[in-house]
C-alpha atoms as a PDB file:
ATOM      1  CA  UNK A   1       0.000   0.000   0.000  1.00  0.00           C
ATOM      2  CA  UNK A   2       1.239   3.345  -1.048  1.00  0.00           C
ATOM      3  CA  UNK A   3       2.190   5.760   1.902  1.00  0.00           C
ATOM      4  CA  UNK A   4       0.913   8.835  -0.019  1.00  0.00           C
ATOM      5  CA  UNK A   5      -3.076   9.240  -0.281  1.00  0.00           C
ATOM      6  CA  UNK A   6      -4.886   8.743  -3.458  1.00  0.00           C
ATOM      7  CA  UNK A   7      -7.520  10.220  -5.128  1.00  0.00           C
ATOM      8  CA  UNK A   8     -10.681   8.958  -3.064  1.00  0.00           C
ATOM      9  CA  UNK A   9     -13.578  10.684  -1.390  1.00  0.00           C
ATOM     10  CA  UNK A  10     -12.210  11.716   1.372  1.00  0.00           C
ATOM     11  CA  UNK A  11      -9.347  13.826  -0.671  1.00  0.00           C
ATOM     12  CA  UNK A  12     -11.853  15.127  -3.101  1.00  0.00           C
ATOM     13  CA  UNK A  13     -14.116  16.285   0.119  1.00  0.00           C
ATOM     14  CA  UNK A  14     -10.859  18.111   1.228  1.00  0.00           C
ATOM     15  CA  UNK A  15     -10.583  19.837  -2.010  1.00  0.00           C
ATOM     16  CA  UNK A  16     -13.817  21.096  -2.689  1.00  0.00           C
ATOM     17  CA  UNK A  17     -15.231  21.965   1.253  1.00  0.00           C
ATOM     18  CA  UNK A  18     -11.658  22.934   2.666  1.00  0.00           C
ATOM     19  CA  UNK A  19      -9.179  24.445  -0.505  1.00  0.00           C
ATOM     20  CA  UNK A  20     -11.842  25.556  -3.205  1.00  0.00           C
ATOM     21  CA  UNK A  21     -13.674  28.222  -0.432  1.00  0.00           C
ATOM     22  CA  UNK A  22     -10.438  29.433   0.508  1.00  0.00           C
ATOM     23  CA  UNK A  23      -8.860  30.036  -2.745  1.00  0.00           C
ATOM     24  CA  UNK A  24     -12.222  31.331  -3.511  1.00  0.00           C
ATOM     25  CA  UNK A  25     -12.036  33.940  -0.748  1.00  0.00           C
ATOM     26  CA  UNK A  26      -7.805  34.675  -1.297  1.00  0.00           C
ATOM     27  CA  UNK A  27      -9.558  35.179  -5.175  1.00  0.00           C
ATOM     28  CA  UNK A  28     -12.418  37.107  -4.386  1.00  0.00           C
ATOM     29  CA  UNK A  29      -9.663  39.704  -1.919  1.00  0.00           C
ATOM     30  CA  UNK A  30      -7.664  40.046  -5.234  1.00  0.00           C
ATOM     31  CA  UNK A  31      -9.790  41.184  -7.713  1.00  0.00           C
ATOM     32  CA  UNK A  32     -12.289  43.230  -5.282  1.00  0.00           C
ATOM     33  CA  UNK A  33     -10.767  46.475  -7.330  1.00  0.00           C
ATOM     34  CA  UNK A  34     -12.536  44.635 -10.344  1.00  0.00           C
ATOM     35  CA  UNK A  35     -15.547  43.907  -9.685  1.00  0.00           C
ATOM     36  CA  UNK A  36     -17.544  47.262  -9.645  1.00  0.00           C
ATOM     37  CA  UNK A  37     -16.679  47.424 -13.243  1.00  0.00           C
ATOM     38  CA  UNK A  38     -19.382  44.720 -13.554  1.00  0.00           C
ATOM     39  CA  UNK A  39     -23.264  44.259 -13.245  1.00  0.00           C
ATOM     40  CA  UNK A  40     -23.014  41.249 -11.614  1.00  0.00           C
ATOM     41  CA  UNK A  41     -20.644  38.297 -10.793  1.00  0.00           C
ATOM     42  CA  UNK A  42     -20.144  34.658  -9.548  1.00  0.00           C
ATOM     43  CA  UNK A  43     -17.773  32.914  -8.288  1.00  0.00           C
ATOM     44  CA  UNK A  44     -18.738  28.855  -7.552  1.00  0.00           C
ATOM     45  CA  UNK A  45     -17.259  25.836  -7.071  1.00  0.00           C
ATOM     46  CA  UNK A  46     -17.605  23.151  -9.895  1.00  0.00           C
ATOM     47  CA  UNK A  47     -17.427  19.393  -9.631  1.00  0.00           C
ATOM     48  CA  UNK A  48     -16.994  17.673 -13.539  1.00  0.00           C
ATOM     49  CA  UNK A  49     -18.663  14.757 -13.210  1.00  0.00           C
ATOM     50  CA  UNK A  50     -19.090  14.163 -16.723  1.00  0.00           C
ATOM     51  CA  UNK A  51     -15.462  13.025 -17.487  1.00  0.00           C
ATOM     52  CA  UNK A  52     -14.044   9.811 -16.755  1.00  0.00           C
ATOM     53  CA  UNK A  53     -10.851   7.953 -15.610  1.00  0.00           C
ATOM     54  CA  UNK A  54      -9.501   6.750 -18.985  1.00  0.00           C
ATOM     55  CA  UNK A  55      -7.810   4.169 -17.507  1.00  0.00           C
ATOM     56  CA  UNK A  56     -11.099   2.782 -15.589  1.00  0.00           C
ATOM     57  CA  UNK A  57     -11.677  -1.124 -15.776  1.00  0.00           C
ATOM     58  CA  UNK A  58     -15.590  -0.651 -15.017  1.00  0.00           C
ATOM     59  CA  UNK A  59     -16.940   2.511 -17.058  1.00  0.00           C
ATOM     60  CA  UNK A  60     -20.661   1.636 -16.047  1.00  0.00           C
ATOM     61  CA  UNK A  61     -19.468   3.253 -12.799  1.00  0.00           C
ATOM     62  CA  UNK A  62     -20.992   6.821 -12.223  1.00  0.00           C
ATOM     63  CA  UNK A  63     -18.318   9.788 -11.864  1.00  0.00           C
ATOM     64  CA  UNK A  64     -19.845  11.235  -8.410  1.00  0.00           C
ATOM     65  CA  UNK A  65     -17.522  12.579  -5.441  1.00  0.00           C
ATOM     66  CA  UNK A  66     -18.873   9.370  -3.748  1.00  0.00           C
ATOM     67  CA  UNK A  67     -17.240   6.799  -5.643  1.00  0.00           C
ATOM     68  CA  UNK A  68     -14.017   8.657  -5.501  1.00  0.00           C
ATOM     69  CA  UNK A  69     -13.951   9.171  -9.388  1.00  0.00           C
ATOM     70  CA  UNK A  70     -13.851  12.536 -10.171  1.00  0.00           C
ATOM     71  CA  UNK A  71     -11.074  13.793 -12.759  1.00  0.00           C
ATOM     72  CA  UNK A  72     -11.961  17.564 -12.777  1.00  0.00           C
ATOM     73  CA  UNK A  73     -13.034  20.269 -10.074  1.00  0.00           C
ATOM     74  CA  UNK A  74     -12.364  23.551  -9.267  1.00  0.00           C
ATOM     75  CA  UNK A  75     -13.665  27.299  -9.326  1.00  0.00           C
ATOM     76  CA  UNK A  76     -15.433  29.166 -12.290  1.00  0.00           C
ATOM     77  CA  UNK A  77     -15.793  33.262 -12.105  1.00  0.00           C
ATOM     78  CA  UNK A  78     -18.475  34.404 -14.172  1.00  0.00           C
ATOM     79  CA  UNK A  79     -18.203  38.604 -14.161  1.00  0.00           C
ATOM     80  CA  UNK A  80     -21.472  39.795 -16.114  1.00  0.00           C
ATOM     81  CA  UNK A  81     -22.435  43.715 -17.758  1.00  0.00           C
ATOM     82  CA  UNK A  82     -19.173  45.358 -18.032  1.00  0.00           C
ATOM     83  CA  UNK A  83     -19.603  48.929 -17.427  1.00  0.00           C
ATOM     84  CA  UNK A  84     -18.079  51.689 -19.340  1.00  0.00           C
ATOM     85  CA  UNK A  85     -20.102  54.602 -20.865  1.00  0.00           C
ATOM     86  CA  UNK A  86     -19.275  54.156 -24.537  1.00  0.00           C
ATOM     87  CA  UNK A  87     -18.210  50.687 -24.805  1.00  0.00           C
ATOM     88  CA  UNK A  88     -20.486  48.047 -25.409  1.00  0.00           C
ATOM     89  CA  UNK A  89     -21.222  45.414 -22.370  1.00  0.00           C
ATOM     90  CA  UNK A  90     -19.882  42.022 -22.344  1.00  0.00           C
ATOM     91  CA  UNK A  91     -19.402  39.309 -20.162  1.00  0.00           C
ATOM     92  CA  UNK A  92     -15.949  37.791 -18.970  1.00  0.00           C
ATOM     93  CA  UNK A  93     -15.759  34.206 -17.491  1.00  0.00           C
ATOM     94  CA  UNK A  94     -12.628  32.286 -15.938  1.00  0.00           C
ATOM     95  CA  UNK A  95     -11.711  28.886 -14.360  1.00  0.00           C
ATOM     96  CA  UNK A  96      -9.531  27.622 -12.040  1.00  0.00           C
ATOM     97  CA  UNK A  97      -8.525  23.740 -13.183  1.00  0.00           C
ATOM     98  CA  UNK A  98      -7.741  21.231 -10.079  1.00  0.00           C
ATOM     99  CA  UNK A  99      -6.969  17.798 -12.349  1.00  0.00           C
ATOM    100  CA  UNK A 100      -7.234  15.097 -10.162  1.00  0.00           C
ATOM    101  CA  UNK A 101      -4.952  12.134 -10.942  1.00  0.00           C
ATOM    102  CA  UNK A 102      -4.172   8.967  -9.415  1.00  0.00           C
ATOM    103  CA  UNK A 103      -1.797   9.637  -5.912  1.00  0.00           C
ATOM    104  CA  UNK A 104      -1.799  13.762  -6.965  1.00  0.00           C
ATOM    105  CA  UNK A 105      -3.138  16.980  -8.034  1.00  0.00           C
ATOM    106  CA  UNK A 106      -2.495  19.710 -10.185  1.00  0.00           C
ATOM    107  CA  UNK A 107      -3.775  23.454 -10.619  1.00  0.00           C
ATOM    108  CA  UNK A 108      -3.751  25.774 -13.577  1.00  0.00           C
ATOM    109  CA  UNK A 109      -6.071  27.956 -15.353  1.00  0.00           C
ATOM    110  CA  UNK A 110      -6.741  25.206 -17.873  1.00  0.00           C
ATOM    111  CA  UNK A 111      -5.912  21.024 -17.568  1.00  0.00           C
ATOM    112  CA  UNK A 112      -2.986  21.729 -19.696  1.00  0.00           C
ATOM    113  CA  UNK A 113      -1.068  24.625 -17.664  1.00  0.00           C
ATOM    114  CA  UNK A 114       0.083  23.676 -14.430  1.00  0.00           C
ATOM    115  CA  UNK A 115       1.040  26.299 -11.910  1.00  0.00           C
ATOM    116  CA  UNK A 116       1.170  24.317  -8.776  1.00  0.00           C
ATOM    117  CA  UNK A 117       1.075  20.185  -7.982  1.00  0.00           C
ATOM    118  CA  UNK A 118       0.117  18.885  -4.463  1.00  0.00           C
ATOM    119  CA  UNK A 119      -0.304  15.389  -3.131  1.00  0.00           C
ATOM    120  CA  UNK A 120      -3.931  14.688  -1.646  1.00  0.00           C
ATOM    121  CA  UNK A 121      -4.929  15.904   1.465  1.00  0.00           C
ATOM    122  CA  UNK A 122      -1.418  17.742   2.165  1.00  0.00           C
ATOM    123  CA  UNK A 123      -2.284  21.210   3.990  1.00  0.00           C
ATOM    124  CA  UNK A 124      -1.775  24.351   1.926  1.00  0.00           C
ATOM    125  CA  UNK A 125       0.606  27.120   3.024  1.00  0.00           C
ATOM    126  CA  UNK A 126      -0.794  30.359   3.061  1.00  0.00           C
ATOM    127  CA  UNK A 127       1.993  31.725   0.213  1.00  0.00           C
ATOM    128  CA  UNK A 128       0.408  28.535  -2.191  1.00  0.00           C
ATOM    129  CA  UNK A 129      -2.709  30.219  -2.092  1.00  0.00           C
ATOM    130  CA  UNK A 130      -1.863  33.719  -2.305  1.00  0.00           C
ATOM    131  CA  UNK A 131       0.647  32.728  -5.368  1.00  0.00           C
ATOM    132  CA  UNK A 132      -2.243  30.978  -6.925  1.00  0.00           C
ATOM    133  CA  UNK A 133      -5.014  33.384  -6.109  1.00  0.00           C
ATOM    134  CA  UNK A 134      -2.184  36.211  -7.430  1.00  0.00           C
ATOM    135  CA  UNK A 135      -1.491  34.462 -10.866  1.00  0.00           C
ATOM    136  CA  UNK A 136      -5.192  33.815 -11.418  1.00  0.00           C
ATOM    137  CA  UNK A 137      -6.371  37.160 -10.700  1.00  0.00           C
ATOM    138  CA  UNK A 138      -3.308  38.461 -12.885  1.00  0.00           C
ATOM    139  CA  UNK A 139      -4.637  36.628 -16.002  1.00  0.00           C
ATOM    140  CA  UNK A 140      -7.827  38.003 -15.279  1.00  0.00           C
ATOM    141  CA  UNK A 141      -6.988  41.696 -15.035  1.00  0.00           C
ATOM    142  CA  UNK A 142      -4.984  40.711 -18.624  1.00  0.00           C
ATOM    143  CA  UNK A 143      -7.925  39.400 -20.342  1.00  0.00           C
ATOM    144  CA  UNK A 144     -10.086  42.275 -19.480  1.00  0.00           C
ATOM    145  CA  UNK A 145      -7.446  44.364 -20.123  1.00  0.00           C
ATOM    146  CA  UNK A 146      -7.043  42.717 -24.181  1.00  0.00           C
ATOM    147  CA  UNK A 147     -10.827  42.731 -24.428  1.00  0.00           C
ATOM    148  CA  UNK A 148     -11.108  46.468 -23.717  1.00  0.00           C
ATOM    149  CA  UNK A 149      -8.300  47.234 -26.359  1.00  0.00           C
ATOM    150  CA  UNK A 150     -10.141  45.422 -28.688  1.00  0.00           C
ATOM    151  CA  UNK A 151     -13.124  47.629 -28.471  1.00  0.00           C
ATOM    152  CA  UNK A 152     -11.561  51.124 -27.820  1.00  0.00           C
END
């Protein structure tokens, strides 16, 4: 038996109750300047239950937090009615990608960019989630940022 964790409920449960709401919060601090720009916004946590293990023997098996299956979760920032006398409104949305793997984690903006990996249910340091929250927010700013150049 391996002495590291592996992905199982219990380590999902961790991610989502425990590290999602407090990246969520460390994201929510960092782009506060941003957010009166905007109608509306939403920030959630997101389970992807529709994608499963490719390497799964039995793929009757439903993807659920429960069965310990899950590939995919992580936060998704919907900012809505961007508000600018002069430009026209749109909407901005982001994600923040945990890929779940077998004995580890990873976390990027997308599955394919990794900014930070992390075996299950190892505590967070405060800087990991500031440095996260930080590079997120950062791509964020820079999208909005290109968007409004486009339509000035």
């Amino acid at each position: 038996m391996s002495q590291y964790p592996t992905r199982d409920k219990q380590s999902i449960q961790q991610l989502y109750n425990t590290i999602l709401p407090a990246l969520a919060e460390q994201i929510h601090q960092s782009i506060a300047p941003v957010l009166p720009m905007f109608d509306n916004f939403t920030l959630e946590r997101v389970i992807d239950t529709w994608t499963r293990d490719p390497s799964a023997a039995d793929t009757s098996e439903v993807v659920s937090v429960e069965n310990g299956n899950v590939q995919q979760l992580g936060l998704r920032l919907r900012l809505e009615g961007f508000q600018k006398p002069g430009v026209e409104a749109f909407n901005l949305a982001k994600d923040l990608v945990f890929k779940l793997e077998y004995s580890s984690y990873t976390v990027g903006p997308d599955k394919n960019n990794v900014w930070l990996e992390k075996p299950y249910l190892e505590r967070w340091e405060k800087t990991e989630l500031e440095d996260v929250a930080g590079k997120w927010s950062e791509e964020l700013v820079e999208e909005l940022t290109q968007r409004l150049q486009k339509l000035i």
